[in-house]
C-alpha atoms as a PDB file:
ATOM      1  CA  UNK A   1      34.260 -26.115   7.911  1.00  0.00           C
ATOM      2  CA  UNK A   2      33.523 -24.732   4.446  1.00  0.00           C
ATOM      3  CA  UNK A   3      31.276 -22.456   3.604  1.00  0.00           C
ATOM      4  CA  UNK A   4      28.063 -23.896   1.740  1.00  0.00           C
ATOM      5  CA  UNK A   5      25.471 -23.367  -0.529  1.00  0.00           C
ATOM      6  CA  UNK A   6      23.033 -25.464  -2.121  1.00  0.00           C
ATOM      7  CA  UNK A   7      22.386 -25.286  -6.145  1.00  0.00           C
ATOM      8  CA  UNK A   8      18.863 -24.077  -6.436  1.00  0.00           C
ATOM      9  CA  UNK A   9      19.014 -20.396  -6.414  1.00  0.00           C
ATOM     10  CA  UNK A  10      17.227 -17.958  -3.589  1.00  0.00           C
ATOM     11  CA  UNK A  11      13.624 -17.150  -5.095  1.00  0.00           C
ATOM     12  CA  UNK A  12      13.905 -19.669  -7.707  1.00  0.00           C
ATOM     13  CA  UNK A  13      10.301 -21.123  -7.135  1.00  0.00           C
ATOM     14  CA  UNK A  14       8.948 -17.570  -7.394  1.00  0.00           C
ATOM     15  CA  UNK A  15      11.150 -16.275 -10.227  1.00  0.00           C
ATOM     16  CA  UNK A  16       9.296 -19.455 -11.981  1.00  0.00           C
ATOM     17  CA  UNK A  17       6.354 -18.750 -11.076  1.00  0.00           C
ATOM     18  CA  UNK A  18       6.081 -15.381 -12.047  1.00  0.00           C
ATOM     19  CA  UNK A  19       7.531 -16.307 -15.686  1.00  0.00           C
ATOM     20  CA  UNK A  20       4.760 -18.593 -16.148  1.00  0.00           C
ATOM     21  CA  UNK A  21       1.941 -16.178 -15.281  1.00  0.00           C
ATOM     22  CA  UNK A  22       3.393 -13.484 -17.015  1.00  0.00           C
ATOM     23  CA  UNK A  23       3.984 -15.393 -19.916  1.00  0.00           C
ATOM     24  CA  UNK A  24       0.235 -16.768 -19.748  1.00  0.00           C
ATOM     25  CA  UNK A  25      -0.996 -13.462 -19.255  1.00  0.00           C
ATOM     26  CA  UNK A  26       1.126 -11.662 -22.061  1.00  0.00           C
ATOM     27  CA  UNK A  27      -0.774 -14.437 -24.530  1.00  0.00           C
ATOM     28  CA  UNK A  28      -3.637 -13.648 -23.271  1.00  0.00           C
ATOM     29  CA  UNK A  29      -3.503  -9.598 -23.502  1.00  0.00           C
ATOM     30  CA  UNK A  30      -0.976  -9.152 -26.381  1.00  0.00           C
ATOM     31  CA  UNK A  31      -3.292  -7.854 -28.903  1.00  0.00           C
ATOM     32  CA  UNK A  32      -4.474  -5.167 -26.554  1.00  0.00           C
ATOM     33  CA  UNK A  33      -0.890  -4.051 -26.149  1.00  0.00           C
ATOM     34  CA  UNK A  34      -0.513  -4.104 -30.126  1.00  0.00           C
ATOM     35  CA  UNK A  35      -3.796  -1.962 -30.360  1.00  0.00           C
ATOM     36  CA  UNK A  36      -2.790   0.160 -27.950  1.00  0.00           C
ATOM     37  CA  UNK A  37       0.218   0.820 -29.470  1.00  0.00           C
ATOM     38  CA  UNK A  38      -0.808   1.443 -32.982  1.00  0.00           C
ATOM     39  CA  UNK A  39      -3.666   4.251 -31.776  1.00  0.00           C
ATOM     40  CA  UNK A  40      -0.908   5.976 -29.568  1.00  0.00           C
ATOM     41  CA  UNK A  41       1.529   5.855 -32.211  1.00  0.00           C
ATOM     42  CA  UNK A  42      -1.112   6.925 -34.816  1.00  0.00           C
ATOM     43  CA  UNK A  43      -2.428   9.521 -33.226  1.00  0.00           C
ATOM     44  CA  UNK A  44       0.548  12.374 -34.106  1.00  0.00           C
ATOM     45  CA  UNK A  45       0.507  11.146 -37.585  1.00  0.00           C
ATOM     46  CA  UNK A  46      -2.774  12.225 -37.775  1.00  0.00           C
ATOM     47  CA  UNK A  47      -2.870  15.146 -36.162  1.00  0.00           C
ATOM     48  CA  UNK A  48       0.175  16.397 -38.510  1.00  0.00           C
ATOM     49  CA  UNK A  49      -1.629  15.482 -41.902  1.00  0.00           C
ATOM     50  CA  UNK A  50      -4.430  17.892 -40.675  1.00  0.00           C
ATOM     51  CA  UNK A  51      -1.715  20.491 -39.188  1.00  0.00           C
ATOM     52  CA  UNK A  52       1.531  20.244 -40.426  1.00  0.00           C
ATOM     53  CA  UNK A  53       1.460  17.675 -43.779  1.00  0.00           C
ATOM     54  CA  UNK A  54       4.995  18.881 -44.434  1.00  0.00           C
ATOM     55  CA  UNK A  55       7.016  17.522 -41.682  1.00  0.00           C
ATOM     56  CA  UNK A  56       5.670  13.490 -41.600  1.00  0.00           C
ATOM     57  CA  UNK A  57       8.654  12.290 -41.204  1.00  0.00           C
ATOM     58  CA  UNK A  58       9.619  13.635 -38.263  1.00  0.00           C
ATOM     59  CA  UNK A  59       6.339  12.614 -36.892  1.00  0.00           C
ATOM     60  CA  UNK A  60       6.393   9.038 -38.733  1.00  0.00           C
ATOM     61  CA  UNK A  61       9.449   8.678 -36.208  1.00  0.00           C
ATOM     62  CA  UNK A  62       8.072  10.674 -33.169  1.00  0.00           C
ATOM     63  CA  UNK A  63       4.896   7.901 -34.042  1.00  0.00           C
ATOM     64  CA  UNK A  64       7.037   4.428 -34.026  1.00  0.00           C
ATOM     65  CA  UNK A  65       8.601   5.754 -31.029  1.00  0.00           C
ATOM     66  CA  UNK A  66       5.468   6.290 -28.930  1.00  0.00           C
ATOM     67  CA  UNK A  67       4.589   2.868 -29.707  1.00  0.00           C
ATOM     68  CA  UNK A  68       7.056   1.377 -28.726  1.00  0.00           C
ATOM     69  CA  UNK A  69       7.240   2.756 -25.572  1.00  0.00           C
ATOM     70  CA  UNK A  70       3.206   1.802 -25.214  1.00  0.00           C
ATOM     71  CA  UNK A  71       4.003  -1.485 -26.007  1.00  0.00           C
ATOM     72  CA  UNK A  72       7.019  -1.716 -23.770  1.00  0.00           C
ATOM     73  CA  UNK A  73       4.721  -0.205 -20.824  1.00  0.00           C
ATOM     74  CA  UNK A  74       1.924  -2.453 -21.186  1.00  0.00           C
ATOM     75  CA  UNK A  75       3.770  -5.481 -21.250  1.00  0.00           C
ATOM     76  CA  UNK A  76       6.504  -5.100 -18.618  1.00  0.00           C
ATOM     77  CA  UNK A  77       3.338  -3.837 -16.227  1.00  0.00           C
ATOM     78  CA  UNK A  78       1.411  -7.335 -15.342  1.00  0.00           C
ATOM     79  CA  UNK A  79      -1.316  -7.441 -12.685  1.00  0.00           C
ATOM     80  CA  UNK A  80      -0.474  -7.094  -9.045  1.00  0.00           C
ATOM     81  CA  UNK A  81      -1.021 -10.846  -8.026  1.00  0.00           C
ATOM     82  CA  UNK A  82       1.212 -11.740 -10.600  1.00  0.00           C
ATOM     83  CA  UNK A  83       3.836  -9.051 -10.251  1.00  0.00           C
ATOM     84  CA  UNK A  84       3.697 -10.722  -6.652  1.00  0.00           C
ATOM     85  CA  UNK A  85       6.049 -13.483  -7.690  1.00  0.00           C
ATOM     86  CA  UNK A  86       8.385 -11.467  -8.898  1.00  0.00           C
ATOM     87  CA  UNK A  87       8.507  -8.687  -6.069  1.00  0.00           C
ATOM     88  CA  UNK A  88       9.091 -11.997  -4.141  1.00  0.00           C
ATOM     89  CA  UNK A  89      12.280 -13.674  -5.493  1.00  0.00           C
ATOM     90  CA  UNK A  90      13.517 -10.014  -5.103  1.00  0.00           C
ATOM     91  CA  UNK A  91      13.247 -10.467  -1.904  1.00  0.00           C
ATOM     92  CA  UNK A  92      14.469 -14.221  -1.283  1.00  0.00           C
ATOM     93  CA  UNK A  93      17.734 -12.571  -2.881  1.00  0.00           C
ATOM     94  CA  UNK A  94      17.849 -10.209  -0.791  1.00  0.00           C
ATOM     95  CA  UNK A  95      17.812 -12.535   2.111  1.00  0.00           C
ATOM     96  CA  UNK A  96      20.202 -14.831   0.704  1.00  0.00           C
ATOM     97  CA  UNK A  97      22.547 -11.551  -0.063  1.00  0.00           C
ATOM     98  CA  UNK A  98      22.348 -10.396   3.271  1.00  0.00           C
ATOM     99  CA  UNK A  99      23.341 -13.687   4.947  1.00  0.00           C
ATOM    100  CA  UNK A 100      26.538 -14.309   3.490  1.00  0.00           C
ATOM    101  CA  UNK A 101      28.452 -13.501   6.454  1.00  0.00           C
ATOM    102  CA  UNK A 102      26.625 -16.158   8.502  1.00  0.00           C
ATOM    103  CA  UNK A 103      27.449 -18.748   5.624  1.00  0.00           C
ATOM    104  CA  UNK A 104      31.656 -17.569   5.464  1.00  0.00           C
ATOM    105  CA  UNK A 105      31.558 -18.528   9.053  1.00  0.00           C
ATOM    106  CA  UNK A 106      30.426 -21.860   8.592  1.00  0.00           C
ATOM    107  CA  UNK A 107      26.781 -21.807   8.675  1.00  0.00           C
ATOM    108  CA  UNK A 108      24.651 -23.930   5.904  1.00  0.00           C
ATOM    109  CA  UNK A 109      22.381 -21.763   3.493  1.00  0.00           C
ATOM    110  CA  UNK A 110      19.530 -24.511   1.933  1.00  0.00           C
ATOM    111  CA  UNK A 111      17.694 -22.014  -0.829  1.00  0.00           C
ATOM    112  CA  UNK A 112      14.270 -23.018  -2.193  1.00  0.00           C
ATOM    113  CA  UNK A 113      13.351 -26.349  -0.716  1.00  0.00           C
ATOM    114  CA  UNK A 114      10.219 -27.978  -1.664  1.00  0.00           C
ATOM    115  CA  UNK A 115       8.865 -29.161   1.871  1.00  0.00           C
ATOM    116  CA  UNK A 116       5.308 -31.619   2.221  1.00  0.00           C
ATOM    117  CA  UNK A 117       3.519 -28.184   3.530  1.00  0.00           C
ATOM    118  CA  UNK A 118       4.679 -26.007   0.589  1.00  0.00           C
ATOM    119  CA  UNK A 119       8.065 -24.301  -0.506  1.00  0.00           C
ATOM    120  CA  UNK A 120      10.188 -22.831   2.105  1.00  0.00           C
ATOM    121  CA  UNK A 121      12.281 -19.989   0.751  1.00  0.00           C
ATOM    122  CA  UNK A 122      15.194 -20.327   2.717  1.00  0.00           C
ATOM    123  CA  UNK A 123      16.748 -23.267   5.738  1.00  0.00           C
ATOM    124  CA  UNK A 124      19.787 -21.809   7.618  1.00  0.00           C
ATOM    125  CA  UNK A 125      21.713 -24.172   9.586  1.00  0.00           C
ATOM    126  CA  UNK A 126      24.066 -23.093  12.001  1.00  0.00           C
ATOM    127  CA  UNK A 127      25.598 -22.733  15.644  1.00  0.00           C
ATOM    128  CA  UNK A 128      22.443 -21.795  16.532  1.00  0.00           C
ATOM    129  CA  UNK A 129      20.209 -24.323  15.409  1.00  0.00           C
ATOM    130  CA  UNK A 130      18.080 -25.036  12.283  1.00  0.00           C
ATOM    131  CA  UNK A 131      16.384 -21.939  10.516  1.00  0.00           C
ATOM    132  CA  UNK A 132      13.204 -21.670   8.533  1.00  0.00           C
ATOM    133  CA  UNK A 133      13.296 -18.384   6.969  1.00  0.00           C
ATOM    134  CA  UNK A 134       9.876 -17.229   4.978  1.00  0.00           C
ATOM    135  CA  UNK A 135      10.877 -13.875   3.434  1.00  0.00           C
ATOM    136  CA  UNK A 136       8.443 -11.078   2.758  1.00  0.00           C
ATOM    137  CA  UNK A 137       9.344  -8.167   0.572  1.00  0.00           C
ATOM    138  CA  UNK A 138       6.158  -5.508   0.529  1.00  0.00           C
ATOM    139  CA  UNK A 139       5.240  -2.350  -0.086  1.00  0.00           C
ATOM    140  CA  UNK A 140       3.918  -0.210   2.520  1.00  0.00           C
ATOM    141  CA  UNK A 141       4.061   0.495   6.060  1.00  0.00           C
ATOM    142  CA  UNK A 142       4.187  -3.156   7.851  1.00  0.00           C
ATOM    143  CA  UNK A 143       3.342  -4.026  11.378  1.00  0.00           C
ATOM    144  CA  UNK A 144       3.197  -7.235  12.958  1.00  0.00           C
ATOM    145  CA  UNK A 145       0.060  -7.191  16.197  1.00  0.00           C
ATOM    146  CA  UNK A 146      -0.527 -10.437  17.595  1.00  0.00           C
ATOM    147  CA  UNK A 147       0.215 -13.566  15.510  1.00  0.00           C
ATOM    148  CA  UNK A 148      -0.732 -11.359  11.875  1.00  0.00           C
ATOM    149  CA  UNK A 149       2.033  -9.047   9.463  1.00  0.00           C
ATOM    150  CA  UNK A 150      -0.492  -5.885   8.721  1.00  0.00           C
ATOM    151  CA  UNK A 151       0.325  -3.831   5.798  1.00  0.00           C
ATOM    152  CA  UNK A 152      -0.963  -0.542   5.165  1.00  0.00           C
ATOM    153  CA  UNK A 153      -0.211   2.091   2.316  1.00  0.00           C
ATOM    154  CA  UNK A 154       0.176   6.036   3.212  1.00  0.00           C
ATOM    155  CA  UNK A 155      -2.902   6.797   1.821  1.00  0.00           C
ATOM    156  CA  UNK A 156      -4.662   4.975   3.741  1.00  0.00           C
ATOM    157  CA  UNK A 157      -5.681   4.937   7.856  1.00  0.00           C
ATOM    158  CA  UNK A 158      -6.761   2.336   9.948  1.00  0.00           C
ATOM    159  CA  UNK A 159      -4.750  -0.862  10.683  1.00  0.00           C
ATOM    160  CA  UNK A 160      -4.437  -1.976   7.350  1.00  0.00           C
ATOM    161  CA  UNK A 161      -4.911  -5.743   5.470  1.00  0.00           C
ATOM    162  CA  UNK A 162      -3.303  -8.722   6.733  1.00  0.00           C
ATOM    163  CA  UNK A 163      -0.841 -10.429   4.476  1.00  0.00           C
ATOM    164  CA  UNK A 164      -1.659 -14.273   4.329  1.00  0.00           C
ATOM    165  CA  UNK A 165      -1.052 -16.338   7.261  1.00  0.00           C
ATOM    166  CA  UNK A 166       2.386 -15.873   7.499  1.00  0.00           C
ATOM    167  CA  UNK A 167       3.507 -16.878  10.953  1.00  0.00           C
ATOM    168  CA  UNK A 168       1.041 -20.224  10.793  1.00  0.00           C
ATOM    169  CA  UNK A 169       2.452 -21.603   7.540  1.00  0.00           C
ATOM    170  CA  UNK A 170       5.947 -20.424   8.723  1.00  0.00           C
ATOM    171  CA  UNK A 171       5.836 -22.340  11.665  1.00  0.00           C
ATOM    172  CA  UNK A 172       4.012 -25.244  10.090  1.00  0.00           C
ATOM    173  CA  UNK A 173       6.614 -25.758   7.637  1.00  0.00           C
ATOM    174  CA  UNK A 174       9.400 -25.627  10.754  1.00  0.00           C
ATOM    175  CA  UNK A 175       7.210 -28.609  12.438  1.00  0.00           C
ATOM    176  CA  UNK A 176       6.933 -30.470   8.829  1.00  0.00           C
ATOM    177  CA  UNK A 177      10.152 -30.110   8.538  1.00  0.00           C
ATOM    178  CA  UNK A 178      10.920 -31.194  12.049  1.00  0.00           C
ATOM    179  CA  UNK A 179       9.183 -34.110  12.187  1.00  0.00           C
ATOM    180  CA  UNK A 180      10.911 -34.891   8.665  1.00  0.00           C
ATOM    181  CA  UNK A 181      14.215 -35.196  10.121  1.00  0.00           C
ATOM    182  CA  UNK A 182      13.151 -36.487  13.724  1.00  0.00           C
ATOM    183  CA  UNK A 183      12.095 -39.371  10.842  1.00  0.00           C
ATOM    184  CA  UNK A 184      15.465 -39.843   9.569  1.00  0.00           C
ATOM    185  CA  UNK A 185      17.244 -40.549  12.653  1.00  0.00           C
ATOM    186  CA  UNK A 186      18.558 -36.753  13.090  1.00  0.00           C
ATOM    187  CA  UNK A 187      18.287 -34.793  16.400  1.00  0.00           C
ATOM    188  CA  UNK A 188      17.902 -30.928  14.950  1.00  0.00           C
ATOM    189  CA  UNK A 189      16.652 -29.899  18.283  1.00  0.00           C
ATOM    190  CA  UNK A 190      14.446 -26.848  18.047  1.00  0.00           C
ATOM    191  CA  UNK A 191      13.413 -25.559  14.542  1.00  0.00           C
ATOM    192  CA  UNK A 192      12.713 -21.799  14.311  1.00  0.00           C
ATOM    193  CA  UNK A 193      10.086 -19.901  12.648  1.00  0.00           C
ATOM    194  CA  UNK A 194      11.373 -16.499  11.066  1.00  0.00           C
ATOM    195  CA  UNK A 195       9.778 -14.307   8.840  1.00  0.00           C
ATOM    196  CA  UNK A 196      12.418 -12.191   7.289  1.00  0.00           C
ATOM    197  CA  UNK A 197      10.930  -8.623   6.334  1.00  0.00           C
ATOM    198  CA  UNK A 198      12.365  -6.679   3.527  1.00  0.00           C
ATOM    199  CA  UNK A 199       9.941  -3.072   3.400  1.00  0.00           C
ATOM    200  CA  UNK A 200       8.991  -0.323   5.531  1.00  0.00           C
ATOM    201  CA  UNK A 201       9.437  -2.222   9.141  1.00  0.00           C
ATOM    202  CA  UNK A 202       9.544   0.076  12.017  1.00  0.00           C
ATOM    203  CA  UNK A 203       9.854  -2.688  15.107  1.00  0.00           C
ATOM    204  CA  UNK A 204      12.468  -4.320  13.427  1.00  0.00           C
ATOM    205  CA  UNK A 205      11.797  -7.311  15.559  1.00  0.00           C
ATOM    206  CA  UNK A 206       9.195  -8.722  17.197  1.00  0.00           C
ATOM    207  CA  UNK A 207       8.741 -12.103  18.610  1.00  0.00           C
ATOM    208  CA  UNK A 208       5.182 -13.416  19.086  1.00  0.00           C
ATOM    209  CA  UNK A 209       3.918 -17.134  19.052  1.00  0.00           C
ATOM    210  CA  UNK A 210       7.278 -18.827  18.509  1.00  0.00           C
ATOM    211  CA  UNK A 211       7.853 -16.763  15.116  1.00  0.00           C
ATOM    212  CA  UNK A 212      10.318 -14.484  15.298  1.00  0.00           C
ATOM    213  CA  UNK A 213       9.361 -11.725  13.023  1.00  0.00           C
ATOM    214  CA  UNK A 214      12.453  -9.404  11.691  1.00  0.00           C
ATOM    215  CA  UNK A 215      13.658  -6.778   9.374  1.00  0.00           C
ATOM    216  CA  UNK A 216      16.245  -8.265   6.846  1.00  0.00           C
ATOM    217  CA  UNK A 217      18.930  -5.851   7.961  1.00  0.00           C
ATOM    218  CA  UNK A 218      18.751  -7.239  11.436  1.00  0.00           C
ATOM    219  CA  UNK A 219      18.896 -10.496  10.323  1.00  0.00           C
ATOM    220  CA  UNK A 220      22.517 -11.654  10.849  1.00  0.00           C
ATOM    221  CA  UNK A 221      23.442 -10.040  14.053  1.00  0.00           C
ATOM    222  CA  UNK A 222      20.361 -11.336  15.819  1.00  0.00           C
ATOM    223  CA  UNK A 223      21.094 -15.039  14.528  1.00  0.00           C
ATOM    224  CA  UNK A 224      24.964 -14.774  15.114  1.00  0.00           C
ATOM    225  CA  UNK A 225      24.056 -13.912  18.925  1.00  0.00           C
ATOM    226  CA  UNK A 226      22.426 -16.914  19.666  1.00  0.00           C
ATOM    227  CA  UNK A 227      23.677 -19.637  21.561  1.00  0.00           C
ATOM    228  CA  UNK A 228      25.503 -22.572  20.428  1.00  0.00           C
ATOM    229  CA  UNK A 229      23.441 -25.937  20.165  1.00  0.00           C
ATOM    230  CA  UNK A 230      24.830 -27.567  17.061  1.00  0.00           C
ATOM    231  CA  UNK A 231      28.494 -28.735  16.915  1.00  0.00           C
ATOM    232  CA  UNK A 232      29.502 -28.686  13.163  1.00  0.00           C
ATOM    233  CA  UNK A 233      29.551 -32.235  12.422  1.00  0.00           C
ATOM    234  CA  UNK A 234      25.676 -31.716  12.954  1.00  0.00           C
ATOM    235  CA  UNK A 235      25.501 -28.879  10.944  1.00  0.00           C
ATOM    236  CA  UNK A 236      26.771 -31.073   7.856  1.00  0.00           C
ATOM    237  CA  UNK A 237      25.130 -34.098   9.099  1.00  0.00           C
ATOM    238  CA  UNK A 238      21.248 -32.266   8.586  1.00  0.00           C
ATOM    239  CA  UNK A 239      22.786 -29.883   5.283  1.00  0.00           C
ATOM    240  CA  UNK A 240      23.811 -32.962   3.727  1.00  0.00           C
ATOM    241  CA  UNK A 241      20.597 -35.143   4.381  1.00  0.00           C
ATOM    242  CA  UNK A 242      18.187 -32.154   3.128  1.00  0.00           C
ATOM    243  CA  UNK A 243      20.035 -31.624   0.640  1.00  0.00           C
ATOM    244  CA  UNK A 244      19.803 -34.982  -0.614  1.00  0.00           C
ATOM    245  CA  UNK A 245      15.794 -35.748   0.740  1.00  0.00           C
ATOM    246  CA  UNK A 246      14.486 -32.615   1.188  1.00  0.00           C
END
């Protein structure tokens, strides 16, 4: 069977996402950044008419160069909820990256798939079964207690903030998308719930309320150890239907 991989990119949706905020919020802030700029670069000009009148040109140049550098700071620095989207198709390529030697054996890589309980980053159909993969790329010292993905920075102590509901909208999108092929006539067996962790992860895997929570480095020999319960005529069967419905 050949290897396969669908033509919507890993961490499209978020890569698009994050263009249009930033984009919104550059419009939005632009003139700050220009004002910015012009004090910073203004400010050595001045002080060298009152100091050293004789060598402007130098600082004319020493001037346009600060301010371009402001302005190049300000606006390649957005807020942290939208910086978000793009820390996040980082990661989504980092999943789809570290896969590749699932998909050169055969297995079916679906990137980016608009589902009817919101976008799931990643369907990997194999051997093994069908995959949901939600990837999380943070900063931080992660955790996963219970059912909830804590993160926590160095700075800080306790047991940190949770991140989202990951493992109930990971697993919600596996039974959406379950019930979505049950629909169609197709017999995926079990879907699993994996959230694919790309950060500081010490357990490196954890399984808790049918999520399987995992570091992306561990990612491929954990799935590729799994028993068989999909012959490959399956395999295509479900690729080619979500590619075409999903």
């Amino acid at each position: 069977m050949e290897a396969e991989v669908a033509e919507r990119r890993a961490g499209q949706f978020a890569a698009e996402r994050f263009d249009e905020r930033n984009r919104a919020w550059l419009r939005r802030v632009w003139w700050v950044a220009l004002l910015a700029a012009l004090l910073a670069g203004l400010a050595p000009v001045g002080i060298a008419a009152l100091l050293d009148s004789q060598h402007m040109s130098f600082f004319w140049g020493v001037a346009f160069g600060t301010a371009i550098t402001m302005a190049m700071c300000l606006t390649t620095s957005p807020p942290e909820h939208i910086e978000r989207w793009r820390q996040g198709a980082e990661g989504e390529r980092k999943t789809a990256r570290v896969l590749l030697p699932l998909i050169k054996d055969g297995w079916v890589l679906i990137n980016d798939v608009p589902g009817h309980r919101g976008n799931i980053d990643h369907i990997l159909i194999g051997p093994a079964g069908v995959f949901v993969l939600e990837t999380k790329n943070l900063h931080g010292r992660l955790s996963v207690t219970g059912d909830t993905l804590r993160q926590t920075y160095r700075d800080e102590d306790g047991r940190g903030r949770p991140v989202e509901q990951v493992g109930t909208m990971t697993r919600g999108r596996a039974a959406g998308l379950h019930d979505q092929l049950c629909d169609a006539g197709l017999r995926p067996g079990w879907l699993h719930a994996v959230v694919v962790i790309w950060g500081d992860f010490e357990q490196r895997s954890v399984r808790s309320n049918r999520t399987l929570w995992i570091h992306g480095r561990e990612l491929v020999t954990t799935l590729a150890s799994r028993p068989v319960t999909l012959d490959d005529g399956e395999i295509q069967t479900i690729a080619t239907y979500l590619r075409e419905y999903a």
